[in-house]
PDB file of N, CA and C in Angstrom:
ATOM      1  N   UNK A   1      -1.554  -9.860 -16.554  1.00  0.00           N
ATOM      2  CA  UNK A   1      -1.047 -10.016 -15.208  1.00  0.00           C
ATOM      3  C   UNK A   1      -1.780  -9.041 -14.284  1.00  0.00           C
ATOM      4  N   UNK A   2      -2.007  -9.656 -12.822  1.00  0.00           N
ATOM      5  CA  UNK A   2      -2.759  -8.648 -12.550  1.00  0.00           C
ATOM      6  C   UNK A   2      -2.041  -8.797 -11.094  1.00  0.00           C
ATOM      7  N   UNK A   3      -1.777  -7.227 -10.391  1.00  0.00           N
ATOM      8  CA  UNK A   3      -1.119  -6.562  -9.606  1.00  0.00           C
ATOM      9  C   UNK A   3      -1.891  -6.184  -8.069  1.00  0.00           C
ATOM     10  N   UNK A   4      -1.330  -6.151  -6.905  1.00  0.00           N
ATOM     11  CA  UNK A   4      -1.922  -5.828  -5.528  1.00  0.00           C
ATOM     12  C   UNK A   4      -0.934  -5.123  -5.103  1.00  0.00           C
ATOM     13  N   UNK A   5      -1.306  -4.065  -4.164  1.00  0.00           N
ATOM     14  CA  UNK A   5      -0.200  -3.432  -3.164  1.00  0.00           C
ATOM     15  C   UNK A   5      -0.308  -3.928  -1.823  1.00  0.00           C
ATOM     16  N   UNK A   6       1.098  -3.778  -1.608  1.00  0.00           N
ATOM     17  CA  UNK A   6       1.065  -4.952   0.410  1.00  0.00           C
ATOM     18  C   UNK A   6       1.823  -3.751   0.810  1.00  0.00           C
ATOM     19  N   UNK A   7       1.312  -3.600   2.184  1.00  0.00           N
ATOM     20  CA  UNK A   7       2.136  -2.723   3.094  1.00  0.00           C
ATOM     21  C   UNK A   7       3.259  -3.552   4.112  1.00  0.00           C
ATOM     22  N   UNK A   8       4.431  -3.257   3.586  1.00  0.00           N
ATOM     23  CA  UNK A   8       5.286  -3.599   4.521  1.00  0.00           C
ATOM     24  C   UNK A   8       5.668  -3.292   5.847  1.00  0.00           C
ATOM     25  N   UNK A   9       4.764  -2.268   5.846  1.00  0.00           N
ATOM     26  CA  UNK A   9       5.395  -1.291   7.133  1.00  0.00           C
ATOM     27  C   UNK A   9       4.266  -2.463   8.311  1.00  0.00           C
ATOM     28  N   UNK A  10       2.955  -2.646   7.859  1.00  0.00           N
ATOM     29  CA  UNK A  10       2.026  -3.418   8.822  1.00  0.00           C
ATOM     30  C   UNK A  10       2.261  -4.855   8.279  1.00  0.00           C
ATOM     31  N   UNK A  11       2.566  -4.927   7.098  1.00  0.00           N
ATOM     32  CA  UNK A  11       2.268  -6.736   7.144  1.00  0.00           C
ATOM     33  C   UNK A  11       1.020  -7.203   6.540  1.00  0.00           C
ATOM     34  N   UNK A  12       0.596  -6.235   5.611  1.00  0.00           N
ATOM     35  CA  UNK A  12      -1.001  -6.524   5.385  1.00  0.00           C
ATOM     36  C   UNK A  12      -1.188  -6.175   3.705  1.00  0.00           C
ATOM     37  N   UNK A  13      -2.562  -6.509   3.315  1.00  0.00           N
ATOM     38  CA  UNK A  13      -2.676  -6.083   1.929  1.00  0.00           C
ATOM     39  C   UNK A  13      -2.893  -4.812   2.145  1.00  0.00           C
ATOM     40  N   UNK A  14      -2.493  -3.619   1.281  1.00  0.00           N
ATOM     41  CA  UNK A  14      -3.199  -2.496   1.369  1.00  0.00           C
ATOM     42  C   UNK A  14      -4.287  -2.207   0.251  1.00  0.00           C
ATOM     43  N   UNK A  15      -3.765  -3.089  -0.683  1.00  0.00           N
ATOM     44  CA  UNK A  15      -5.159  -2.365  -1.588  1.00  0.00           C
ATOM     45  C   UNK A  15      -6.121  -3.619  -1.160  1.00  0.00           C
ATOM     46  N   UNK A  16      -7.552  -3.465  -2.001  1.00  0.00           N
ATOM     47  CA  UNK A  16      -8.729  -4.051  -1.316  1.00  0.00           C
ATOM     48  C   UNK A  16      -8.649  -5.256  -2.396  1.00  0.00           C
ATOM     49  N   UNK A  17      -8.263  -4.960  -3.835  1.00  0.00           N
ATOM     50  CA  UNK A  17      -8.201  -5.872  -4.475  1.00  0.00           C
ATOM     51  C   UNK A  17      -7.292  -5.438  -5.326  1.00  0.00           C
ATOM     52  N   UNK A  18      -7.327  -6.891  -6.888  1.00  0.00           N
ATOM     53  CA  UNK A  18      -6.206  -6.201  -7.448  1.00  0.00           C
ATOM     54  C   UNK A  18      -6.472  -5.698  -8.418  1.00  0.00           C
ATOM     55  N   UNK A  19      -5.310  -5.103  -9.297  1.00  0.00           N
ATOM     56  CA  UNK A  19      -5.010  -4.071 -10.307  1.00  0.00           C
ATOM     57  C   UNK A  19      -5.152  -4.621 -11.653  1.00  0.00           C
ATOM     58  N   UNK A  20      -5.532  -4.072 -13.268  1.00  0.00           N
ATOM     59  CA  UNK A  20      -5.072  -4.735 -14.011  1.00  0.00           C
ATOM     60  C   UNK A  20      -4.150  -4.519 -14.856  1.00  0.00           C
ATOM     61  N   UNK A  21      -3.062  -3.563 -13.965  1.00  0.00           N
ATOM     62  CA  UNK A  21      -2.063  -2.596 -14.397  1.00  0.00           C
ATOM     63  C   UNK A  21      -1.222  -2.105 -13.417  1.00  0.00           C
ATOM     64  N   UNK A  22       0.139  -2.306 -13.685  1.00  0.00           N
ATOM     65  CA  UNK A  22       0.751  -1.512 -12.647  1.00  0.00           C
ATOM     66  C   UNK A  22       0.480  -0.024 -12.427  1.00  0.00           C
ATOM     67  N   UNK A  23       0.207   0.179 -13.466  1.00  0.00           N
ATOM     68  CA  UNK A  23      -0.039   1.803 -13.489  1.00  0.00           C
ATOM     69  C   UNK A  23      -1.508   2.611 -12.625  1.00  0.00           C
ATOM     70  N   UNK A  24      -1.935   1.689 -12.748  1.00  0.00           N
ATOM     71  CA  UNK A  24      -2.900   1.609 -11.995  1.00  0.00           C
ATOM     72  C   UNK A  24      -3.208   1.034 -10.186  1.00  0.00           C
ATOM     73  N   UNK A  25      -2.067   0.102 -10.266  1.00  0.00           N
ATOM     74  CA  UNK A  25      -1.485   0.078  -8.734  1.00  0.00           C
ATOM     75  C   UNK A  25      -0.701   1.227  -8.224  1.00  0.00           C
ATOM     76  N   UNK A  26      -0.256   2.335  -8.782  1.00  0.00           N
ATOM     77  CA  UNK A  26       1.176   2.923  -8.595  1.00  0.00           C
ATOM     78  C   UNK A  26      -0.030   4.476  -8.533  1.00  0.00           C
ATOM     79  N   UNK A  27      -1.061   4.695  -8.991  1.00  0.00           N
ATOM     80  CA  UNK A  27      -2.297   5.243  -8.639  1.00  0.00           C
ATOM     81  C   UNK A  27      -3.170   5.345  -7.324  1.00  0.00           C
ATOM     82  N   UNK A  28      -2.993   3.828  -7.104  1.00  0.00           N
ATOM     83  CA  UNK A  28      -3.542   3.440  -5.768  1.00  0.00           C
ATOM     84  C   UNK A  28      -2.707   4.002  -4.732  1.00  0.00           C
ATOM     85  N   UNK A  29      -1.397   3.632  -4.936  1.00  0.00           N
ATOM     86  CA  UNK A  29      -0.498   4.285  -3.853  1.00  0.00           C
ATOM     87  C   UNK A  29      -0.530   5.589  -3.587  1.00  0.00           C
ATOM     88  N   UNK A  30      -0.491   6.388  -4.701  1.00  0.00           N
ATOM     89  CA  UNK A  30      -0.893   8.132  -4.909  1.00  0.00           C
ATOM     90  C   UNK A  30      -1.397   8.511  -3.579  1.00  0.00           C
ATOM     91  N   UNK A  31      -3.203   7.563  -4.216  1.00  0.00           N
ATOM     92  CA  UNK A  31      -3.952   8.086  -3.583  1.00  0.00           C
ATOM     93  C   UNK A  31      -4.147   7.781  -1.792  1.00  0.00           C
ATOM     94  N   UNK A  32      -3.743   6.794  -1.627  1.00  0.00           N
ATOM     95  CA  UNK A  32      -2.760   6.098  -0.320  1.00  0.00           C
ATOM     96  C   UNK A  32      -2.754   7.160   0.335  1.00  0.00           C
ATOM     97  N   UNK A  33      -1.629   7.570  -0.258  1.00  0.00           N
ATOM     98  CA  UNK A  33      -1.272   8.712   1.059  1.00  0.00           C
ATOM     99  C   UNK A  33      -0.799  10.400   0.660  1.00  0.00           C
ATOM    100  N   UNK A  34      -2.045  10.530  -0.373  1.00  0.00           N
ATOM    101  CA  UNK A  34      -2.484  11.317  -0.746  1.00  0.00           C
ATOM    102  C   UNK A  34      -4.029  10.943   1.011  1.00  0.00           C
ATOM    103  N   UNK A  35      -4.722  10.277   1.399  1.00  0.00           N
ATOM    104  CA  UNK A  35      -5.509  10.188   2.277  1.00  0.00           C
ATOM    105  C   UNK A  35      -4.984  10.690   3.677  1.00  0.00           C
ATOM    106  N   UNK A  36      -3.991   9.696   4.022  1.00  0.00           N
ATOM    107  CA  UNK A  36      -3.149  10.075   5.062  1.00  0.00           C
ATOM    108  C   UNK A  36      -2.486  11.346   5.327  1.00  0.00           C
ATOM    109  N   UNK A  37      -2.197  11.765   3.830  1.00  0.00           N
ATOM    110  CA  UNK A  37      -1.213  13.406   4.314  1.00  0.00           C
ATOM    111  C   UNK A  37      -2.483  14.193   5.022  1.00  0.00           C
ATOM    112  N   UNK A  38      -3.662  13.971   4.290  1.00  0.00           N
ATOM    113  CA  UNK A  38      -4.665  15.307   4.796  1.00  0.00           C
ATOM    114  C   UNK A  38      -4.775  15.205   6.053  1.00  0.00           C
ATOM    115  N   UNK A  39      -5.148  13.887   7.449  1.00  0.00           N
ATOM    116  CA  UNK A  39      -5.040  13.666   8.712  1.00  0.00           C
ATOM    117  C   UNK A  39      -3.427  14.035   9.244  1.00  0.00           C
ATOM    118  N   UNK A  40      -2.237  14.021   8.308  1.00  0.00           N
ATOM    119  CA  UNK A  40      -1.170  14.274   8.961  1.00  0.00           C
ATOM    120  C   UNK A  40      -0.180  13.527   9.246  1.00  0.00           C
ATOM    121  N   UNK A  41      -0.610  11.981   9.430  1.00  0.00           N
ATOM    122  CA  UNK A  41      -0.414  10.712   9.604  1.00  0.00           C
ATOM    123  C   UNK A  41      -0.452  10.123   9.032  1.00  0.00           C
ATOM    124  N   UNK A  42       0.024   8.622   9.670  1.00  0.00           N
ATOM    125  CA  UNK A  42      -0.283   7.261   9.190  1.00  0.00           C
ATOM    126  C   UNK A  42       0.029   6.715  10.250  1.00  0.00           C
ATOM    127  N   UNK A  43      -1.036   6.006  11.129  1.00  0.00           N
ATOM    128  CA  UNK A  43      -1.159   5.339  12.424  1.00  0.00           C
ATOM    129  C   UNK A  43      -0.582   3.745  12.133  1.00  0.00           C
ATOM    130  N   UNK A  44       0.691   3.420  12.422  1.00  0.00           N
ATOM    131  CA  UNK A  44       0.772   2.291  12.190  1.00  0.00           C
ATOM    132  C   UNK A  44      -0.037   0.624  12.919  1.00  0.00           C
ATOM    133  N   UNK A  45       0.775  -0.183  12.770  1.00  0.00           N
ATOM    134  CA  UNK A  45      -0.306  -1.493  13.629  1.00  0.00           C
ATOM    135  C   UNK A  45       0.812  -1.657  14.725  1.00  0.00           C
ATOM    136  N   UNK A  46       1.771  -0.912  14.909  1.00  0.00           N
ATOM    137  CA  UNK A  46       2.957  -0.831  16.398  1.00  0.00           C
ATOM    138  C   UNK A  46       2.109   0.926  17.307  1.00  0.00           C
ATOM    139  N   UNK A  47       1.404   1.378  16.448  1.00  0.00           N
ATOM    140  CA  UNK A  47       0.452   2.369  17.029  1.00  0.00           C
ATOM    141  C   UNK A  47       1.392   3.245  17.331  1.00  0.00           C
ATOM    142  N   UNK A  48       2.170   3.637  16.113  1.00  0.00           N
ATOM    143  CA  UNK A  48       3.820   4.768  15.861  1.00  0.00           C
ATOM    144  C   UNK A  48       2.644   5.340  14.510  1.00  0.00           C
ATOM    145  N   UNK A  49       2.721   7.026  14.797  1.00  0.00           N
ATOM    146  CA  UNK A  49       2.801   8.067  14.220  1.00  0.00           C
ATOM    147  C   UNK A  49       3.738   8.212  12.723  1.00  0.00           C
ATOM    148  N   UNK A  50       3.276   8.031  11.626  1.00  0.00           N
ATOM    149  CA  UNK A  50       4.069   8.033  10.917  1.00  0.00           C
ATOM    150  C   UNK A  50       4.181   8.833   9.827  1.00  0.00           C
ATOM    151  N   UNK A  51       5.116   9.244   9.101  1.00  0.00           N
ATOM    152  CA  UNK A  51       4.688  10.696   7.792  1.00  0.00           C
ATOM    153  C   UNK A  51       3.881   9.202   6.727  1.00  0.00           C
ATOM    154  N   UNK A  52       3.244   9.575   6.071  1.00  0.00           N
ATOM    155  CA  UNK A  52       2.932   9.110   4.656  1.00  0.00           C
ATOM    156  C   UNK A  52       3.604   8.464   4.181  1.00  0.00           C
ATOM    157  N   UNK A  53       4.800   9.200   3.295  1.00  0.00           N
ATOM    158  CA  UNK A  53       5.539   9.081   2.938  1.00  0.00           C
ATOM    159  C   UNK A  53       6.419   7.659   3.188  1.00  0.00           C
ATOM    160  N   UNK A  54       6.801   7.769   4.418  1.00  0.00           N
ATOM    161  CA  UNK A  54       7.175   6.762   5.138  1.00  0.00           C
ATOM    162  C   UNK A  54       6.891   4.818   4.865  1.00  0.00           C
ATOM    163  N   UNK A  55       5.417   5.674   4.796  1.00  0.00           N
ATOM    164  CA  UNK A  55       4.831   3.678   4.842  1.00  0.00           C
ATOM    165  C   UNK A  55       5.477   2.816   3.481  1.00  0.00           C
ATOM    166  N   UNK A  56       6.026   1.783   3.978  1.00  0.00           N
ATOM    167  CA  UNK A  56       6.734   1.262   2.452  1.00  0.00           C
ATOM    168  C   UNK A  56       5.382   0.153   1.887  1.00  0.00           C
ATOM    169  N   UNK A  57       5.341   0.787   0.808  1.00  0.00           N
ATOM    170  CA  UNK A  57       4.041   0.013   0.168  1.00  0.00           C
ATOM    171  C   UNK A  57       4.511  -0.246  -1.562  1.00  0.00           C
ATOM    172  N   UNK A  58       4.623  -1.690  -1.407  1.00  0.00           N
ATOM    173  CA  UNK A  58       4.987  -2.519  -2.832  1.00  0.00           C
ATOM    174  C   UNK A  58       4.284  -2.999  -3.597  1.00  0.00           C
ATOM    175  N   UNK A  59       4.086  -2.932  -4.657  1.00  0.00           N
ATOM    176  CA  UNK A  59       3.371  -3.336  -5.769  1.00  0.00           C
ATOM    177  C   UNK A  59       3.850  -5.030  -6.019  1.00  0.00           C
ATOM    178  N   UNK A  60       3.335  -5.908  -6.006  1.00  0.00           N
ATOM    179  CA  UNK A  60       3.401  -7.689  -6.460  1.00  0.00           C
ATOM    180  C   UNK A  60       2.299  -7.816  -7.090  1.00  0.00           C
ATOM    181  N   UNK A  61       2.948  -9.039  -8.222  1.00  0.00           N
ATOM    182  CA  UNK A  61       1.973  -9.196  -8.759  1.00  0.00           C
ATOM    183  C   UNK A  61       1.290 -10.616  -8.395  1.00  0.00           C
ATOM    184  N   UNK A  62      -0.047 -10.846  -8.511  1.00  0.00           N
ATOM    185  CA  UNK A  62      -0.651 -11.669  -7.615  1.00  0.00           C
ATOM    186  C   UNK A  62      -0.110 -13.241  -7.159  1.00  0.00           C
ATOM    187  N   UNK A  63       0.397 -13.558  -8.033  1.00  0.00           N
ATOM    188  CA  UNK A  63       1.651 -14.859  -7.832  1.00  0.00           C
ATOM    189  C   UNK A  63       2.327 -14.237  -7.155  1.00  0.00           C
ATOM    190  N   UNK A  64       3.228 -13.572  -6.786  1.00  0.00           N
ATOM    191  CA  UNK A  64       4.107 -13.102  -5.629  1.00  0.00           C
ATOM    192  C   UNK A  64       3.650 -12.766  -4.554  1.00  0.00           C
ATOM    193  N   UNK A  65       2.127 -12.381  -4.370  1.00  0.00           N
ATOM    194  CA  UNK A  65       1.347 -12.205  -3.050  1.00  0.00           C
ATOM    195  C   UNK A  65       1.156 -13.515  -2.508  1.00  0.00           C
ATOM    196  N   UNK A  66       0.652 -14.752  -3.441  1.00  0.00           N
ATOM    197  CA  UNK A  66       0.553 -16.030  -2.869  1.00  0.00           C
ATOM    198  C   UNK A  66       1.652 -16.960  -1.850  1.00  0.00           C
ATOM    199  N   UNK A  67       2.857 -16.147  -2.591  1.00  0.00           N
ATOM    200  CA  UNK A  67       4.123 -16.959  -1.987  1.00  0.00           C
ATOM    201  C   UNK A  67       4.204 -16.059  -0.195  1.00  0.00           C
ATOM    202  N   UNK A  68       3.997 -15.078  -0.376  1.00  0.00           N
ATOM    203  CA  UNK A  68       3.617 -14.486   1.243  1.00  0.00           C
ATOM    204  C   UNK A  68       3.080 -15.097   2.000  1.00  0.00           C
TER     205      UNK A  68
END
């Protein structure tokens, strides 16, 4: 089975492609906002200031991205 992360907070895919492991999606996220903490932010697509933390970002697995 193979896995993608979607950002809920924008509505978009966040990872670039997919995973062949959750564990390895759940990595991706880490590093997510492990990026963002160092700028401080996370500039949303409503162009709101946001902690990291914050952005809700879900792991689906690629059949559940299709139904989106």
């Amino acid at each position: 089975m193979k896995y993608v992360v979607f950002n809920q907070t924008d509505g978009i895919m966040a990872s670039p492609g997919s995973f062949d492991s959750k564990e390895k999606a759940e990595e991706f996220i880490k590093g997510f906002r492990e990026r963002f903490k160092f700028q401080g932010y996370y500039f949303t697509s409503k162009m709101e200031r946001i902690d990291p933390e914050d952005v809700e970002l879900e792991i689906l697995t690629e059949e559940e991205w299709q139904t989106i």
